[in-house]
N, C-alpha and C. Protein backbone atom coordinates (compact mmCIF):
# COMPACT_ATOMS: atom_id res chain seq x y z
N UNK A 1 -76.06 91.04 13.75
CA UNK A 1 -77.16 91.80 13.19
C UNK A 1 -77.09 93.27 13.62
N UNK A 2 -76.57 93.34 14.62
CA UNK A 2 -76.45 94.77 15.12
C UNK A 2 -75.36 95.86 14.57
N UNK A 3 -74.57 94.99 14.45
CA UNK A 3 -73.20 95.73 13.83
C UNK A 3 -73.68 95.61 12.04
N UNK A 4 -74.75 94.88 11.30
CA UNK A 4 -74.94 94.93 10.03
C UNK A 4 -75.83 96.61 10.11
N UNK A 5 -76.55 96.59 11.35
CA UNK A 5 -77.73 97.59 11.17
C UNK A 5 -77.30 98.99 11.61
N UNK A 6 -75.68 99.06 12.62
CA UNK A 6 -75.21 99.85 12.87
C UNK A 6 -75.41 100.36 14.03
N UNK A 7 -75.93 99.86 14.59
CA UNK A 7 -77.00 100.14 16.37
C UNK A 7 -76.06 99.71 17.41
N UNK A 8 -75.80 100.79 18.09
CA UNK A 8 -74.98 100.34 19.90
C UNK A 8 -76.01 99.39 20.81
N UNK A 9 -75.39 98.77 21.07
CA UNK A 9 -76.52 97.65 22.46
C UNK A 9 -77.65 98.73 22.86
N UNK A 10 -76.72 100.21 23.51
CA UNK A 10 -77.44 101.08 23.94
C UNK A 10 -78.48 101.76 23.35
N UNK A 11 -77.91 101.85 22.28
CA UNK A 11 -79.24 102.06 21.22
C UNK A 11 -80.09 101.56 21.43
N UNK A 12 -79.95 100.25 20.89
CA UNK A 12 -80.84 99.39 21.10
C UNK A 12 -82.31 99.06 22.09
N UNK A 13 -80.82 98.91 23.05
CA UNK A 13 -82.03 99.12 24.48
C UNK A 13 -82.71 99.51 24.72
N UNK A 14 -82.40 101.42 24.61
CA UNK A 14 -83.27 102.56 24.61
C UNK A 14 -84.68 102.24 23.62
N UNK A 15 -84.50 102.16 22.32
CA UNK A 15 -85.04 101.84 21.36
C UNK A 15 -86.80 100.52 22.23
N UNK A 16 -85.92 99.54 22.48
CA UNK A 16 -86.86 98.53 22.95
C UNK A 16 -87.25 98.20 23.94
N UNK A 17 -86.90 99.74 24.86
CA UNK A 17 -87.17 99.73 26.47
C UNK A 17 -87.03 98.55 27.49
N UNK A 18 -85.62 98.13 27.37
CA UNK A 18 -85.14 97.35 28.38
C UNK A 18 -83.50 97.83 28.51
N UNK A 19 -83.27 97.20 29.80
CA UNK A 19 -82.10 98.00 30.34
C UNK A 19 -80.73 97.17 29.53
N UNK A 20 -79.78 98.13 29.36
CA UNK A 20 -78.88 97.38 28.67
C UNK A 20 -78.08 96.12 29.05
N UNK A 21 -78.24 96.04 30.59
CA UNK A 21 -77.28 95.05 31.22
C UNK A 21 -78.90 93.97 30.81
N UNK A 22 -79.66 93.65 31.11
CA UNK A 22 -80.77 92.51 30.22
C UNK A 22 -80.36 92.25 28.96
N UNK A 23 -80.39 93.42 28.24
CA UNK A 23 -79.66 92.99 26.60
C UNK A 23 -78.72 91.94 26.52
N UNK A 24 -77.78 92.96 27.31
CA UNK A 24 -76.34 92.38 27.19
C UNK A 24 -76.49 90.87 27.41
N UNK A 25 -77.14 90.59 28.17
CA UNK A 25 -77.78 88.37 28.66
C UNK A 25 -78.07 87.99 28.03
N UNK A 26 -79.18 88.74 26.98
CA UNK A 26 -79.60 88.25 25.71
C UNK A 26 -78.75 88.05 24.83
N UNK A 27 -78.05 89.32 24.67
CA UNK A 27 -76.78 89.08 23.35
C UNK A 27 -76.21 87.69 23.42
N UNK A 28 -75.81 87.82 24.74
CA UNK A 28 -74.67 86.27 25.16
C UNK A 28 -74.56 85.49 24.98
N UNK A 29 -76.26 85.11 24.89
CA UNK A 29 -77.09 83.67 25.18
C UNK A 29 -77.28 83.14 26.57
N UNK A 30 -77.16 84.07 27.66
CA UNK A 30 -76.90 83.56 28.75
C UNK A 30 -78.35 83.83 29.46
N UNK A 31 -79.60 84.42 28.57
CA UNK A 31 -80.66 84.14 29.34
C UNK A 31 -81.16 82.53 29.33
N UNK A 32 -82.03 82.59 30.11
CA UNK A 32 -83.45 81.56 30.16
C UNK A 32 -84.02 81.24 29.09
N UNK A 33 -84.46 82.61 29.14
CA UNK A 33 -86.04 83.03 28.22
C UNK A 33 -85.95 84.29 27.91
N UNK A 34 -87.10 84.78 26.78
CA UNK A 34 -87.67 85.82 26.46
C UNK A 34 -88.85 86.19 25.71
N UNK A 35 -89.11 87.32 26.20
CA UNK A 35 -90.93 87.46 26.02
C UNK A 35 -91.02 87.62 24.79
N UNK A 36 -92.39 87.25 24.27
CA UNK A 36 -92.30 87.01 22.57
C UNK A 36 -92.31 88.89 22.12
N UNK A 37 -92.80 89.73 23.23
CA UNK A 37 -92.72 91.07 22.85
C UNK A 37 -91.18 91.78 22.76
N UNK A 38 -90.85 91.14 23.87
CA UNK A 38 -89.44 91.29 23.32
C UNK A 38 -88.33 91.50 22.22
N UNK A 39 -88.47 89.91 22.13
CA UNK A 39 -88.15 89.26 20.36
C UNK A 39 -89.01 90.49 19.37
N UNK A 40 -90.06 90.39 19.20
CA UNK A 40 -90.98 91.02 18.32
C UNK A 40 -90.29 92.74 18.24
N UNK A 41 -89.85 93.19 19.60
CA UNK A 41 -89.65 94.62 19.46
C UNK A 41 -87.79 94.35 18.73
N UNK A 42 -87.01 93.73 18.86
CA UNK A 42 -85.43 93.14 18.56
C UNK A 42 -85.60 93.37 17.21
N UNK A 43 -86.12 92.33 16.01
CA UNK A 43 -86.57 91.90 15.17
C UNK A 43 -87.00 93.29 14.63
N UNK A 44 -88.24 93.98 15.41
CA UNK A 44 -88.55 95.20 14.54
C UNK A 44 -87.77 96.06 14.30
N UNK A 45 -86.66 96.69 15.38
CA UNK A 45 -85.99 97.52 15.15
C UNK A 45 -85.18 96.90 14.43
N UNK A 46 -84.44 95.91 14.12
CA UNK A 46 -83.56 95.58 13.38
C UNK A 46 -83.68 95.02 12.16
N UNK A 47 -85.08 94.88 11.55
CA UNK A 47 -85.78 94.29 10.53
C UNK A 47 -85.08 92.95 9.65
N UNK A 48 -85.34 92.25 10.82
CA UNK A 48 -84.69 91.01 10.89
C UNK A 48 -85.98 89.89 10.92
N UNK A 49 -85.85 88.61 11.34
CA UNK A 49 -86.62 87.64 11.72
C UNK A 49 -86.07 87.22 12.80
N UNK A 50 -86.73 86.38 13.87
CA UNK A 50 -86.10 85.78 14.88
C UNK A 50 -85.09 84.75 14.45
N UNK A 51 -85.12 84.33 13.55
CA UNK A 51 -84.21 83.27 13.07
C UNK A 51 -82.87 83.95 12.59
N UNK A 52 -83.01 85.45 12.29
CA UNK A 52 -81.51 85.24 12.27
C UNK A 52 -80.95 85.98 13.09
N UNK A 53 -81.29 85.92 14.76
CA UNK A 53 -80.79 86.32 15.44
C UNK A 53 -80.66 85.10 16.85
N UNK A 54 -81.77 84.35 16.54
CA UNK A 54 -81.85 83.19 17.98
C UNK A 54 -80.87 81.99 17.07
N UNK A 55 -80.56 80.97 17.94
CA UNK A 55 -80.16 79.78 17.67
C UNK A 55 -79.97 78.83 18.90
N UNK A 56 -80.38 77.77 17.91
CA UNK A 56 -80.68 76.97 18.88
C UNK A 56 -79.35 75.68 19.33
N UNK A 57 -79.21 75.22 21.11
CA UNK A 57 -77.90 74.40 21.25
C UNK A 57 -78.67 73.56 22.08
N UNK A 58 -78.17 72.30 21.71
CA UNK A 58 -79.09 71.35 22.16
C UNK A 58 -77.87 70.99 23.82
N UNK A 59 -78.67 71.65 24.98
CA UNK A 59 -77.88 70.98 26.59
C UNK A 59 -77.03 69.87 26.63
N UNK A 60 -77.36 68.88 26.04
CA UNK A 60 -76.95 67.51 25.92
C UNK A 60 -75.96 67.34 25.45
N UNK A 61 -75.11 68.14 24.95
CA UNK A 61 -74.44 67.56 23.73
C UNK A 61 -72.83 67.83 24.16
């Protein structure tokens, strides 16, 4: 989505006031979690939905 919208991580970051190395966890998939303001600020700048940027992997499998 980022490379469709043309935006550096750093961009980004700046943009949604979190530090880029956090992004970067997010990008990965290698967080936990994330705050729904978060998502909400991702999504806005990138005028996207959460769905086409999250996905879901089921642990188990």
């Amino acid at each position: 989505m980022m490379a469709r919208r043309k935006i550096s991580l750093g961009e980004l970051a700046e943009k949604i006031d979190i530090t880029p190395a956090n992004l970067s966890i997010l990008k990965t998939g290698k967080a936990k979690a994330i705050r729904f303001s978060t998502l909400e600020a991702i999504c806005k700048i990138l005028d996207c939905q959460p769905g086409d940027i999250l996905e879901y992997k089921d642990d188990e499998g």
